[in-house]
C-alpha atoms as a PDB file:
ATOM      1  CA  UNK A   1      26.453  99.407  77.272  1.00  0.00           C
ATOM      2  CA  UNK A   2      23.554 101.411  77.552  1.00  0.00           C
ATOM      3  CA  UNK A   3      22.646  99.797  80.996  1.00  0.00           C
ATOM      4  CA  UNK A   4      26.352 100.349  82.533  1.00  0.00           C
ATOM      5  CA  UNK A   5      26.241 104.340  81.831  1.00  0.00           C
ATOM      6  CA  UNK A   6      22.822 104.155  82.955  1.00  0.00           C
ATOM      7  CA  UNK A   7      23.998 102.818  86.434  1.00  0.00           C
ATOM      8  CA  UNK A   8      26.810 105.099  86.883  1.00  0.00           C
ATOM      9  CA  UNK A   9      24.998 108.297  86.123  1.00  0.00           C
ATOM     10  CA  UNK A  10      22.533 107.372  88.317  1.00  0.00           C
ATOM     11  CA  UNK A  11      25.013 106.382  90.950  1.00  0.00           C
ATOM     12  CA  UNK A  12      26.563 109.648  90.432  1.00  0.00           C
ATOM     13  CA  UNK A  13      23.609 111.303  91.052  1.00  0.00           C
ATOM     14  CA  UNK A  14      22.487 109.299  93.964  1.00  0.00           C
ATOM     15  CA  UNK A  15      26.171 109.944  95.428  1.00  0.00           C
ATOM     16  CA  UNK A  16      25.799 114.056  94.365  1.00  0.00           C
ATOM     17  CA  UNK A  17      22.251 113.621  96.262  1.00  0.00           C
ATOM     18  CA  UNK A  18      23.729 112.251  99.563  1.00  0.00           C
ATOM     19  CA  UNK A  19      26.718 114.598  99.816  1.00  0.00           C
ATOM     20  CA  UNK A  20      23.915 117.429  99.646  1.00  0.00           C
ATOM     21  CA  UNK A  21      21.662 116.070 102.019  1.00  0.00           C
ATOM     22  CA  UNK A  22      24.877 115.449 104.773  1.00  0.00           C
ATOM     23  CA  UNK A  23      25.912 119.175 104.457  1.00  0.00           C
ATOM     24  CA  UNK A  24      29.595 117.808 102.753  1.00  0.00           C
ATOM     25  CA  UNK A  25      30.343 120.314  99.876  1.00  0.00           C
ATOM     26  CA  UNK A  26      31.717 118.247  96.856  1.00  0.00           C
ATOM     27  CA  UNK A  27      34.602 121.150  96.520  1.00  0.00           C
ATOM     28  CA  UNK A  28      36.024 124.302  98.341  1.00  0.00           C
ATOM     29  CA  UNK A  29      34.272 126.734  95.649  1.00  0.00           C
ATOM     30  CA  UNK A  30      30.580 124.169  96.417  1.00  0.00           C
ATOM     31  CA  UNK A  31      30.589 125.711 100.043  1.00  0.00           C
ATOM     32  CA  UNK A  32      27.051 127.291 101.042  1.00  0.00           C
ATOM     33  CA  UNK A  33      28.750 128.784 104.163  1.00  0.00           C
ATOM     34  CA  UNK A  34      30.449 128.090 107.510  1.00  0.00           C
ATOM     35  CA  UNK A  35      29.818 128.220 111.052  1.00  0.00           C
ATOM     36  CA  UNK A  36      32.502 129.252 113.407  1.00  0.00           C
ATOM     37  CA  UNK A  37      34.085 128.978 116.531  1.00  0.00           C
ATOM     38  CA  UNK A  38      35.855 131.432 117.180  1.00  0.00           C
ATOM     39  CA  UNK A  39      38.868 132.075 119.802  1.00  0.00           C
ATOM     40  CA  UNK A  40      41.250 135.414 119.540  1.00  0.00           C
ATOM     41  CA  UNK A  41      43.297 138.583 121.240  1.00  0.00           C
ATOM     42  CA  UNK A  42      41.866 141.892 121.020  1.00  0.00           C
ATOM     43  CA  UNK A  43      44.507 144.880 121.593  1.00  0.00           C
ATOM     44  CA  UNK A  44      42.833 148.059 122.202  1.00  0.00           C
ATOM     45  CA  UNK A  45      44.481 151.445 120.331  1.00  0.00           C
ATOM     46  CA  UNK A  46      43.750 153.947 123.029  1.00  0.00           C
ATOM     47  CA  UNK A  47      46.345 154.659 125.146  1.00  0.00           C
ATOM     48  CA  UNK A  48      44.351 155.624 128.083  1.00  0.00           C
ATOM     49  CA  UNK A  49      42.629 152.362 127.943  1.00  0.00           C
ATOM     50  CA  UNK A  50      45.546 150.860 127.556  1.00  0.00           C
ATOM     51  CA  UNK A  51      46.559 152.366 131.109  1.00  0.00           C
ATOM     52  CA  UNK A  52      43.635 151.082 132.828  1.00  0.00           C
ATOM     53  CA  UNK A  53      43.226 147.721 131.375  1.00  0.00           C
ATOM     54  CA  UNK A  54      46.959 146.916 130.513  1.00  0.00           C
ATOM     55  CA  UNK A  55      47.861 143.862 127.766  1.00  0.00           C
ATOM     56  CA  UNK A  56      45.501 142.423 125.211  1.00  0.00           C
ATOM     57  CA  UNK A  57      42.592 140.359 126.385  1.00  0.00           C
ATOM     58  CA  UNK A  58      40.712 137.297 125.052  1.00  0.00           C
ATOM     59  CA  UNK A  59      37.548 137.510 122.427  1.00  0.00           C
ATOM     60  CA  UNK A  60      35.831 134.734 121.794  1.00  0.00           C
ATOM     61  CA  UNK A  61      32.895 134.719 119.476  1.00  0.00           C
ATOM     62  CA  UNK A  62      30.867 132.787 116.847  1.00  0.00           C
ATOM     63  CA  UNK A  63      30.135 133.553 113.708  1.00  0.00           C
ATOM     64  CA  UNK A  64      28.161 132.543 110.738  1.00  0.00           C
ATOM     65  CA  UNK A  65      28.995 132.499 106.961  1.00  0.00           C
ATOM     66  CA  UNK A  66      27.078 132.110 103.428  1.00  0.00           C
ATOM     67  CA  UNK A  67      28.206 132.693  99.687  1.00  0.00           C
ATOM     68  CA  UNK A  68      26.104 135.358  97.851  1.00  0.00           C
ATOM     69  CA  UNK A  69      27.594 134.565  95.010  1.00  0.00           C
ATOM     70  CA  UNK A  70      30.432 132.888  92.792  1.00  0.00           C
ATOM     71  CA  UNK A  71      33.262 133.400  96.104  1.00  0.00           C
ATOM     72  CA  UNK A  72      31.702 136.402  97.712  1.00  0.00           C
ATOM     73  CA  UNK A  73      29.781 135.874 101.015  1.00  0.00           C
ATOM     74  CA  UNK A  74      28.125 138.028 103.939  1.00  0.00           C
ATOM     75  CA  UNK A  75      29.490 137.189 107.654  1.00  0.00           C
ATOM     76  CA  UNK A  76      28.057 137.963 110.725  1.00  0.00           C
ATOM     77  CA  UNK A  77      29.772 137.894 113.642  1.00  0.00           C
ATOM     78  CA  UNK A  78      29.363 138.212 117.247  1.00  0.00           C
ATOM     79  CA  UNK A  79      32.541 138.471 119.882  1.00  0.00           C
ATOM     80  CA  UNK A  80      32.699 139.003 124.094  1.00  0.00           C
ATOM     81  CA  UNK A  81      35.553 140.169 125.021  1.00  0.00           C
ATOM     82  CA  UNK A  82      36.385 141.040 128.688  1.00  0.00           C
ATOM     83  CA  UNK A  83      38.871 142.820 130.603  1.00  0.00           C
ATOM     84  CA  UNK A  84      39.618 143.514 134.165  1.00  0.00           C
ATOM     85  CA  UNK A  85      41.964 146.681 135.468  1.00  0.00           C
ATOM     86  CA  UNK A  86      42.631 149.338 138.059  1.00  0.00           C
ATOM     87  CA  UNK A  87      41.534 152.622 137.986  1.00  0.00           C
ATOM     88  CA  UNK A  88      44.550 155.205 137.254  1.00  0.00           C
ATOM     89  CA  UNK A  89      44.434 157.401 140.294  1.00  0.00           C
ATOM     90  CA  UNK A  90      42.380 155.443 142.911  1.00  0.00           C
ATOM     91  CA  UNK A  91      43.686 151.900 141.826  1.00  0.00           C
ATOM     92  CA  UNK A  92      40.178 150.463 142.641  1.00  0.00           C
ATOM     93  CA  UNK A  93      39.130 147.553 140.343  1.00  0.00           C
ATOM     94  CA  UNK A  94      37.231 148.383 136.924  1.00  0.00           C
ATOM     95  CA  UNK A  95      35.861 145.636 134.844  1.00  0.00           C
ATOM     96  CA  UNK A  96      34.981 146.239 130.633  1.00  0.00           C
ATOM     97  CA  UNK A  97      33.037 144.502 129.056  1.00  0.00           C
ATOM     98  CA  UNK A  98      32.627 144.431 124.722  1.00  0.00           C
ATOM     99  CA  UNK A  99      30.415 142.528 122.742  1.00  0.00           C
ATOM    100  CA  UNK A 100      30.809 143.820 118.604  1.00  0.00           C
ATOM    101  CA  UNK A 101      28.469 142.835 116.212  1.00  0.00           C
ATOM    102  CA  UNK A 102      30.341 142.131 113.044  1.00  0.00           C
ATOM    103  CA  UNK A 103      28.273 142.290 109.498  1.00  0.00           C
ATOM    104  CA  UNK A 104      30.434 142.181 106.768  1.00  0.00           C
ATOM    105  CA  UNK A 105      31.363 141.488 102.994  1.00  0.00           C
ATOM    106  CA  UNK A 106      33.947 138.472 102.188  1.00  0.00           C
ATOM    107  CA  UNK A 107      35.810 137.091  99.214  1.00  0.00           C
ATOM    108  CA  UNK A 108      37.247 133.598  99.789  1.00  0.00           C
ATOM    109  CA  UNK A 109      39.735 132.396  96.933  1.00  0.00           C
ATOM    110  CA  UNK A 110      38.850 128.972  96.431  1.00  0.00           C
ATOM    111  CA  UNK A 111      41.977 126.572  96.943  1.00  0.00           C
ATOM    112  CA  UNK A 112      41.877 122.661  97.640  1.00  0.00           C
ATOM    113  CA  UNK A 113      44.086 122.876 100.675  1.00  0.00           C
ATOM    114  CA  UNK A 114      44.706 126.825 101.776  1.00  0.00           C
ATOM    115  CA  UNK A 115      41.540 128.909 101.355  1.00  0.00           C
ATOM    116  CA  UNK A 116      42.708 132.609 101.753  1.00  0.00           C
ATOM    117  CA  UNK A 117      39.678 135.338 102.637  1.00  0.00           C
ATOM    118  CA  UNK A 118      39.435 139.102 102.867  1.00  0.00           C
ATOM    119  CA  UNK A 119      37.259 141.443 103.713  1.00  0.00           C
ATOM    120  CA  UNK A 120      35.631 144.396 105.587  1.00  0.00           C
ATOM    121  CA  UNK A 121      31.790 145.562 106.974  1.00  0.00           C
ATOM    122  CA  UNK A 122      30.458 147.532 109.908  1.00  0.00           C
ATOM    123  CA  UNK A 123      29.891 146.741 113.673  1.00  0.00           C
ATOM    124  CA  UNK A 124      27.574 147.360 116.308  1.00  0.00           C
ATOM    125  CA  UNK A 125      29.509 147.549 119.696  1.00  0.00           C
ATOM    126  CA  UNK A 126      27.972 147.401 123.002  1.00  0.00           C
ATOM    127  CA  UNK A 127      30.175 147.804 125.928  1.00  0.00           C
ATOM    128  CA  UNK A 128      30.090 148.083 129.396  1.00  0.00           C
ATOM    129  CA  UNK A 129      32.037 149.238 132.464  1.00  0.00           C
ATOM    130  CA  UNK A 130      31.943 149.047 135.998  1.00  0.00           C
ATOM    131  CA  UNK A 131      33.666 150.420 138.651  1.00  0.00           C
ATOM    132  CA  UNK A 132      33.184 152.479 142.065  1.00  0.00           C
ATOM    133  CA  UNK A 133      33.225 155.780 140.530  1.00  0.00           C
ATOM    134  CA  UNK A 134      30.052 154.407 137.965  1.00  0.00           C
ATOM    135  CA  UNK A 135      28.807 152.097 135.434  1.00  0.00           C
ATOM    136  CA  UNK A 136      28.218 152.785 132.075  1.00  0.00           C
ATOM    137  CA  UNK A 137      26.993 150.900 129.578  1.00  0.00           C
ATOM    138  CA  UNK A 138      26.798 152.574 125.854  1.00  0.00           C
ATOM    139  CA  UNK A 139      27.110 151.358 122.119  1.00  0.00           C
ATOM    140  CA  UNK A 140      29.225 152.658 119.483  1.00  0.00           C
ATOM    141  CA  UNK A 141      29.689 152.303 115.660  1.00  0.00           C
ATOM    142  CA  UNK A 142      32.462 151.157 114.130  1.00  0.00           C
ATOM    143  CA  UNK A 143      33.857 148.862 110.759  1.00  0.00           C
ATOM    144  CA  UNK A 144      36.806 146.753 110.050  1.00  0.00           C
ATOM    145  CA  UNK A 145      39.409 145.124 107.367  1.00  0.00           C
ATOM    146  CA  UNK A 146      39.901 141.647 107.944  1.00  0.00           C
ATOM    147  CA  UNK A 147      42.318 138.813 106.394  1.00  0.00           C
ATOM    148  CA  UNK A 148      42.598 135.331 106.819  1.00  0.00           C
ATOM    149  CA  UNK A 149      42.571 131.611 105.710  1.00  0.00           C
ATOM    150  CA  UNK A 150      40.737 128.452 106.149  1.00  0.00           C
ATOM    151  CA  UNK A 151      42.633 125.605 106.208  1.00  0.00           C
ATOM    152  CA  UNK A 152      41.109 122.048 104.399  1.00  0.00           C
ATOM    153  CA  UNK A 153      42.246 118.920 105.228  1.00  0.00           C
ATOM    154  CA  UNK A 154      39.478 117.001 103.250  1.00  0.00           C
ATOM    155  CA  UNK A 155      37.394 117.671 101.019  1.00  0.00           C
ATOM    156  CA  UNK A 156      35.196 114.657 102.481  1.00  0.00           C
ATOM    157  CA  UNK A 157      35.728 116.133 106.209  1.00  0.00           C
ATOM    158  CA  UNK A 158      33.323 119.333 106.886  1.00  0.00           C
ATOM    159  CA  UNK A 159      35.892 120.707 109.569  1.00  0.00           C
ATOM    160  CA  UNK A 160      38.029 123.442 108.981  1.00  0.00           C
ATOM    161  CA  UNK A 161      40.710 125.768 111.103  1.00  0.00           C
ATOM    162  CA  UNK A 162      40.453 129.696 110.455  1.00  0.00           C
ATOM    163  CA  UNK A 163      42.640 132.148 111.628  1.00  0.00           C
ATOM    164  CA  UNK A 164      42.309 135.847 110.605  1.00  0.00           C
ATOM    165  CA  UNK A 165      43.998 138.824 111.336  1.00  0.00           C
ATOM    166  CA  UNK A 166      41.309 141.989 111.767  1.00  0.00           C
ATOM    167  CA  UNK A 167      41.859 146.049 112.074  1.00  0.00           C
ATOM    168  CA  UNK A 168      38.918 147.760 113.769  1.00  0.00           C
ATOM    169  CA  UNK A 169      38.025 150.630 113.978  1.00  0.00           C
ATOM    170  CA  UNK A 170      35.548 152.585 116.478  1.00  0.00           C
ATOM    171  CA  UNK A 171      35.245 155.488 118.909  1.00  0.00           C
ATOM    172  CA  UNK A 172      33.607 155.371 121.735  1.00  0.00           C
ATOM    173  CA  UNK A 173      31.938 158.665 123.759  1.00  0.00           C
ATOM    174  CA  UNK A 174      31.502 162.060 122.885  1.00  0.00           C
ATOM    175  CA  UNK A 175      33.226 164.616 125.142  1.00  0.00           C
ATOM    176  CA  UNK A 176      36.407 162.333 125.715  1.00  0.00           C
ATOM    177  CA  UNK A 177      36.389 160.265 122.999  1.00  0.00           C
ATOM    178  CA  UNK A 178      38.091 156.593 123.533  1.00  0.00           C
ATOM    179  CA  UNK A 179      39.545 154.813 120.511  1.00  0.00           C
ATOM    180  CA  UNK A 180      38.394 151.541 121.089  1.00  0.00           C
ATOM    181  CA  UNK A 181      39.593 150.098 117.913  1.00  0.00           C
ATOM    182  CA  UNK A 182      42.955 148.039 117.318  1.00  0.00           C
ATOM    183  CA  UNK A 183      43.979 144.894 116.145  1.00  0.00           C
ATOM    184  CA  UNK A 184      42.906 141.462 116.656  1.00  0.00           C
ATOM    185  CA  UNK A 185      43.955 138.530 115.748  1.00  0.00           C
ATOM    186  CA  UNK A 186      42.767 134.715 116.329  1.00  0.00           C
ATOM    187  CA  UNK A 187      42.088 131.413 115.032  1.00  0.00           C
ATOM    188  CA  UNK A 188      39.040 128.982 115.643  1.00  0.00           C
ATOM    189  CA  UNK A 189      37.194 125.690 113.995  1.00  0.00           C
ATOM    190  CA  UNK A 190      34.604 126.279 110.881  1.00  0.00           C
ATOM    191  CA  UNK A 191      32.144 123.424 110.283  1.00  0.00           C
ATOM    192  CA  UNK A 192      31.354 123.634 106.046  1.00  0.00           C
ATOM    193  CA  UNK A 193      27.939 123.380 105.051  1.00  0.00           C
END
């Protein structure tokens, strides 16, 4: 008898080992952190931005999570998102250009299937435009509120879909300031480690 629990525990162990060593977290609450992929819409708030570069335009970015502690983690993320207009009086093409840097605090509740997260932290944007009148390129401060989920579909498979919704804000310049804050909102792949 003493042989058979023997075995097991140590087949147990052996199996706990293996699951470290691939990265595969035994349970949603086990995760170290995640790496994303990250795919979205950013709408700028300004309304004189909004009459230059009309509509929302894509973001797509990467980021990288890991737990602190029982289901609080730090993110970092890192976006480009780029947008092409015409200049209000002229009509001459203008091209922006924004790349935030996202650092940030996160709670994710632990469920089996639906992980819900929320958040907030500070960013670091860098942006850039160019058209005939000039080019500028400038950074800005800013920090968010974000909300989301990850969905599991094993706890065996490493994979997971995100999608968040996320309320920035951020001003940009100093005589005419430009609120380049707003919403975004997107979706993406995680990979669990």
């Amino acid at each position: 008898m003493m042989r058979s629990t023997g075995r097991r525990t140590a087949a147990a162990a052996a199996l706990a080992a293996a699951s470290l060593a691939c990265g595969l977290p035994a349970t949603a609450s086990d995760r170290q952190g995640t790496f994303e992929f990250l795919y979205g819409r950013y709408d700028v708030a300004d309304a004189r931005f909004k009459a230059v570069y009309p509509g929302t335009g894509p973001a797509l970015g990467l980021a990288l999570t890991a737990s602190l502690f029982a289901n609080l983690g730090v993110s970092l993320e890192v976006k480009h998102l780029s947008r092409s207009g015409a200049l209000t009086y002229t009509k001459e093409a203008t091209s922006f250009r924004l790349i935030p840097i996202s650092l940030g605090l996160r709670y994710v509740y632990p469920g089996k299937i639906i992980q819900p997260f929320a958040g907030g932290g500070l960013d670091y944007n860098v942006y850039y435009e160019d058209n005939p009148i000039g080019t500028t390129v400038n950074a800005a401060r800013g920090g968010h509120l974000e909300a989301g989920l990850y969905l599991r579909f094993s706890p065996e498979i490493p994979v997971l879909l995100v999608g968040k919704a996320r309320r920035v804000w951020m001003k940009a310049g100093a005589e005419r300031a430009v609120d380049l804050g707003g919403w975004e909102y997107g979706g993406g792949l995680a990979i669990a480690f």
